[in-house]
N, C-alpha and C. Protein backbone atom coordinates (compact mmCIF):
# COMPACT_ATOMS: atom_id res chain seq x y z
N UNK A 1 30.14 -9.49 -7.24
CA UNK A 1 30.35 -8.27 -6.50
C UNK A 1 29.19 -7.29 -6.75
N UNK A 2 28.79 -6.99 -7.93
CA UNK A 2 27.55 -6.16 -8.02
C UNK A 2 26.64 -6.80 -7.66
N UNK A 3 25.98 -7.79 -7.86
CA UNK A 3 25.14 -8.24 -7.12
C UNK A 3 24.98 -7.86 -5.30
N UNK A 4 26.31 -8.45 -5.08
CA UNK A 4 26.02 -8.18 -3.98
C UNK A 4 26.10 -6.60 -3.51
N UNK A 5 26.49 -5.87 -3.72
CA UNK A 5 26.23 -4.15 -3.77
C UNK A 5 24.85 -4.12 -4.23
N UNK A 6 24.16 -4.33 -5.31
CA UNK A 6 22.46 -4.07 -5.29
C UNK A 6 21.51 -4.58 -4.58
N UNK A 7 22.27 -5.71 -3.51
CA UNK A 7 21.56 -5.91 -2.41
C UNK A 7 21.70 -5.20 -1.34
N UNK A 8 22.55 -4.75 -1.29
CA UNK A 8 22.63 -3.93 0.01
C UNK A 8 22.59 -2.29 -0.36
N UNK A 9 22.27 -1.93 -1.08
CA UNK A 9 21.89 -0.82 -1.56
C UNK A 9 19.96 -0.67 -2.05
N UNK A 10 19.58 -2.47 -2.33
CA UNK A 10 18.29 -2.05 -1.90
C UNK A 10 17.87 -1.95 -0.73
N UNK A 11 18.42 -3.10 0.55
CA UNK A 11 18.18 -2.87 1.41
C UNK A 11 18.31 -2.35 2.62
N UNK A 12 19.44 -1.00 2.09
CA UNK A 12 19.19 0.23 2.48
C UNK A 12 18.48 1.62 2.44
N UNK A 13 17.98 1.40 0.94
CA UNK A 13 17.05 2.17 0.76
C UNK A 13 15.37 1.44 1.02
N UNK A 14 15.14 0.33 1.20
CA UNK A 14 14.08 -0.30 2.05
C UNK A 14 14.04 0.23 3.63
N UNK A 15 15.29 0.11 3.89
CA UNK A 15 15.07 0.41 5.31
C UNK A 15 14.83 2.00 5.37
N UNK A 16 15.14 2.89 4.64
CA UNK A 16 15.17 4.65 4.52
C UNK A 16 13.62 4.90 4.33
N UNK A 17 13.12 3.84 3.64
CA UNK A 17 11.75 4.06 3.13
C UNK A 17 11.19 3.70 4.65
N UNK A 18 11.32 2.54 4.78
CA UNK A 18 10.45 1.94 5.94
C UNK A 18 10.16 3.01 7.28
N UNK A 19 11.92 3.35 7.53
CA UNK A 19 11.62 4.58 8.74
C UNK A 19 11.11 5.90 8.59
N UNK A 20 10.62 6.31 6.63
CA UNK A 20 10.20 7.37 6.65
C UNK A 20 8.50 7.40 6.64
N UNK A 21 8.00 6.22 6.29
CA UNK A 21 6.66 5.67 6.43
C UNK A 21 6.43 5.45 7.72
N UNK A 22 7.33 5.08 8.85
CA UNK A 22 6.82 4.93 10.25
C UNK A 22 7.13 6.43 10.56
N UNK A 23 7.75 7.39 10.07
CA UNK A 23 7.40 8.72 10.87
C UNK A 23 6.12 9.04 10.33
N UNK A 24 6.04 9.13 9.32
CA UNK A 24 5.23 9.89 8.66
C UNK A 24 3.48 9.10 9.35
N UNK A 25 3.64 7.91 9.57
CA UNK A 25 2.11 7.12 10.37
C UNK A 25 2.40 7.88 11.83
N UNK A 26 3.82 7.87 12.15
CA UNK A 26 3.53 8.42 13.69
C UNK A 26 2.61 9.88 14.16
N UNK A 27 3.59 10.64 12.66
CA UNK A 27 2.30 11.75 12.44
C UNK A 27 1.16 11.86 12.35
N UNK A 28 0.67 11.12 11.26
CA UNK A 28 -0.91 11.21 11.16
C UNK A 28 -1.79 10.65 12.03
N UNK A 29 -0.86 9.82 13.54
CA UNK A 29 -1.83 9.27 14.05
C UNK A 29 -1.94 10.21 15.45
N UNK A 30 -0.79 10.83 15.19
CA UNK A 30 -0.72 11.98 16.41
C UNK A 30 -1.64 13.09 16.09
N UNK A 31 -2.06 13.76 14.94
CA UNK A 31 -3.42 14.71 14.39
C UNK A 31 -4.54 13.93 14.89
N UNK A 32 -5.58 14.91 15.62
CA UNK A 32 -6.74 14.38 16.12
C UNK A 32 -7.65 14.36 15.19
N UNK A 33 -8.39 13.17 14.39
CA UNK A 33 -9.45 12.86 13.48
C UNK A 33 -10.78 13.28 13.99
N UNK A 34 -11.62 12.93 13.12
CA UNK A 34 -12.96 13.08 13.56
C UNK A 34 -13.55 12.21 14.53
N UNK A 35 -13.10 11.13 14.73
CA UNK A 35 -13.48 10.10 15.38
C UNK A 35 -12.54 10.07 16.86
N UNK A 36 -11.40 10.58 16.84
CA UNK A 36 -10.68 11.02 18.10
C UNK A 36 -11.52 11.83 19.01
N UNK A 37 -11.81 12.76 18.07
CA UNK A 37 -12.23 14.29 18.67
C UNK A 37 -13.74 14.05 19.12
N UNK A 38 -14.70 13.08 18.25
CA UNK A 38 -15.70 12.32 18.60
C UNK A 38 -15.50 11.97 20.27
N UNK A 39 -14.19 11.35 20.22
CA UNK A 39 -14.64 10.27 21.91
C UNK A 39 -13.81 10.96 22.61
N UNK A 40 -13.24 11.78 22.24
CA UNK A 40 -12.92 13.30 23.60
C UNK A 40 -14.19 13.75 23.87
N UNK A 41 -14.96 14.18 22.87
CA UNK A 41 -16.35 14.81 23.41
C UNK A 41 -17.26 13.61 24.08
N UNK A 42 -17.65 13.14 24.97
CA UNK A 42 -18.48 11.97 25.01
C UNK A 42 -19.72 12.10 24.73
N UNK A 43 -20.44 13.44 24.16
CA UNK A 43 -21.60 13.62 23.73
C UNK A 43 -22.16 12.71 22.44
N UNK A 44 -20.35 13.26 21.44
CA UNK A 44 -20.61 12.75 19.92
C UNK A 44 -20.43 11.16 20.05
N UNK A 45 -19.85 10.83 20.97
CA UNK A 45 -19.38 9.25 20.88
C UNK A 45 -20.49 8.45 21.46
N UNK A 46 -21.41 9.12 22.42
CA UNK A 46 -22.64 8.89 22.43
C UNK A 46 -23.55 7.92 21.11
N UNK A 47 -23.36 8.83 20.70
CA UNK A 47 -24.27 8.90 18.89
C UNK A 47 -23.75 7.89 18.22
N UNK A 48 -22.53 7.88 17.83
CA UNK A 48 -21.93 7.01 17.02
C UNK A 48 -21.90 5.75 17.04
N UNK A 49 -21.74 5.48 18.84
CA UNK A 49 -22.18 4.03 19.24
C UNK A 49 -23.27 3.73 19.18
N UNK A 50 -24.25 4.64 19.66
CA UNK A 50 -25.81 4.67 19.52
C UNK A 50 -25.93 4.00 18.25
N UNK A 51 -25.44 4.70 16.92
CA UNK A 51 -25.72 4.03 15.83
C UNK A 51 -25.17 2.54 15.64
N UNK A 52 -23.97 2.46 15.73
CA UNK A 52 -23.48 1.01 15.73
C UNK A 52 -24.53 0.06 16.47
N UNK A 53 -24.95 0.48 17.76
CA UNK A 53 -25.76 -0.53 18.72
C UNK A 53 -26.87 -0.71 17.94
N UNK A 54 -27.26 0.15 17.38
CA UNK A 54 -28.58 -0.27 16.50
C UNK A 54 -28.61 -0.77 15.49
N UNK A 55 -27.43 -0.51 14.54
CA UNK A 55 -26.69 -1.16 13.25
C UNK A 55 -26.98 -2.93 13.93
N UNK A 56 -26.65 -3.15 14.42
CA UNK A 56 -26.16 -4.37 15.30
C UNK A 56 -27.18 -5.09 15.39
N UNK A 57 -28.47 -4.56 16.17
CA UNK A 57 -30.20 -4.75 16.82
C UNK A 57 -30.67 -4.67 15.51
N UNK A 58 -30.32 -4.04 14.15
CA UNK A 58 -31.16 -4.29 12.92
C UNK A 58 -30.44 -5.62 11.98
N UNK A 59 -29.93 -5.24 12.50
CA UNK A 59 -28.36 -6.68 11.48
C UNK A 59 -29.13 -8.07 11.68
N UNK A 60 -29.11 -8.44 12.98
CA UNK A 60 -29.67 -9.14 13.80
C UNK A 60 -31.31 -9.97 13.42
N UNK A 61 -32.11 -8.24 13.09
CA UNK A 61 -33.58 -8.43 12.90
C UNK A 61 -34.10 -8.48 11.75
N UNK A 62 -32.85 -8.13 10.83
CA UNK A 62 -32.88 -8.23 9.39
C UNK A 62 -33.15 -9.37 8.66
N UNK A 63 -34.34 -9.43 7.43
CA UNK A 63 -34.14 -10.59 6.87
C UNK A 63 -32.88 -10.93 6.55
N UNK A 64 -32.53 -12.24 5.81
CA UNK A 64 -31.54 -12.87 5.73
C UNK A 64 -30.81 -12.37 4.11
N UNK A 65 -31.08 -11.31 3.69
CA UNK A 65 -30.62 -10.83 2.46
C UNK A 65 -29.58 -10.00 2.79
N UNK A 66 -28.58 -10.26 2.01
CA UNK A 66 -27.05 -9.21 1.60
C UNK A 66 -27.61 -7.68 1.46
N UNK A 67 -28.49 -7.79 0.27
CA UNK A 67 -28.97 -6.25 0.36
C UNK A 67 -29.37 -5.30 1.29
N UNK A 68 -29.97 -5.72 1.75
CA UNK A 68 -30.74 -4.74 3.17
C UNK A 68 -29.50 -4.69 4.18
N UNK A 69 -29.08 -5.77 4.62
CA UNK A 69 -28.09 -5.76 5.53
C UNK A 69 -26.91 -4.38 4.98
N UNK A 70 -26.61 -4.39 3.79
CA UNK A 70 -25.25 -3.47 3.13
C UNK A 70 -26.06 -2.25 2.97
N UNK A 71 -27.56 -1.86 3.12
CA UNK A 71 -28.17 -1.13 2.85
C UNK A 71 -28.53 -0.33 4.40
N UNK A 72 -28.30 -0.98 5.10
CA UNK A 72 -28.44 -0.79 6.36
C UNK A 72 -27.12 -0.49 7.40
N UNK A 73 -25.61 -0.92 6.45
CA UNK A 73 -24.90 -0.37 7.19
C UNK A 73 -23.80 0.90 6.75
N UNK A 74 -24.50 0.99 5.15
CA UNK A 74 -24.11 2.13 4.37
C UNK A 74 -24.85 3.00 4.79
N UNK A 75 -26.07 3.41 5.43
CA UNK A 75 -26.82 4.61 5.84
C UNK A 75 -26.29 4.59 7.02
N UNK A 76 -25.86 3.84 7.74
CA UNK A 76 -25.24 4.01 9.18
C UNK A 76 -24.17 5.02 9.29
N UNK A 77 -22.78 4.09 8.47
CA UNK A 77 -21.95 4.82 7.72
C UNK A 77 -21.77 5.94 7.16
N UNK A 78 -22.95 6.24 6.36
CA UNK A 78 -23.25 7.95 6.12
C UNK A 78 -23.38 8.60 6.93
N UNK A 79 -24.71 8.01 7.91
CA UNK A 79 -24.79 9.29 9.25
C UNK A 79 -23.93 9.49 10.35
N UNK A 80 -22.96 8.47 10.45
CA UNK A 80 -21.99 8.55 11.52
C UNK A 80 -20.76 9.60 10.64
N UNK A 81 -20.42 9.65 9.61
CA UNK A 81 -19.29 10.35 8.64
C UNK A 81 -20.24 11.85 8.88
N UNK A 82 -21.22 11.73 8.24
CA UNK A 82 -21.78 13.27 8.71
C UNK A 82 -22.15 13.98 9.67
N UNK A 83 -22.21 13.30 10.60
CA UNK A 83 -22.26 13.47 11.85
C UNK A 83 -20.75 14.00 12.79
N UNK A 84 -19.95 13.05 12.49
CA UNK A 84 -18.55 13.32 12.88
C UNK A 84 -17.69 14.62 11.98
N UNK A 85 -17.93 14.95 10.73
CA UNK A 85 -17.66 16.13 10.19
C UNK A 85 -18.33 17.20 10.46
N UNK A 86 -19.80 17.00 10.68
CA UNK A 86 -20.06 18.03 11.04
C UNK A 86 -20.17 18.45 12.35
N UNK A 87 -19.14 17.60 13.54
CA UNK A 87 -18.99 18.01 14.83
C UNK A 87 -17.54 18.28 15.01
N UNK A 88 -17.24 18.50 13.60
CA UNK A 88 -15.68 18.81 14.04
C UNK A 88 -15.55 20.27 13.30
N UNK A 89 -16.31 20.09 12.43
CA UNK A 89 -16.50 21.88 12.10
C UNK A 89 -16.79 22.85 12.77
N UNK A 90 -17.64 22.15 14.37
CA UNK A 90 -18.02 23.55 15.55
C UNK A 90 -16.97 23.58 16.17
């Protein structure tokens, strides 16, 4: 009998959890990010792809080393993050 009561008492509080984690994602996905607000503007989303397309055209033209390649898409990464923060601050 207890057994079966701590099953259904976890998986009621699994399920309490589960529907408070799907509100709580419904929220944060309903707040407009930097990257939302990016491709509302099509100026900034411009840029961002711009960088990816070239990320891509250097990936490509890159010697065949791990380094350069992760070195090349961590500066991408930086300028697209700074770029997108600092177009959401105007």
């Amino acid at each position: 009998m207890s057994d079966s009561l701590d099953t259904r008492i976890r998986d009621e509080i699994d399920d309490q959890v589960a529907e408070a984690f799907d509100a709580y994602l419904a929220d944060r996905l309903a707040e407009p990010g930097p990257l939302r607000t990016a491709l509302a503007t099509k100026r900034n989303a411009k840029v961002v792809l711009g960088t990816i397309g070239l990320g891509a055209l250097t990936t490509a033209l890159a010697p065949a080393d791990v380094t350069v390649i992760c070195w090349i898409w961590g500066a991408i990464a930086s300028i697209d993050v700074a770029f997108l923060l600092g177009a959401r601050r105007r």
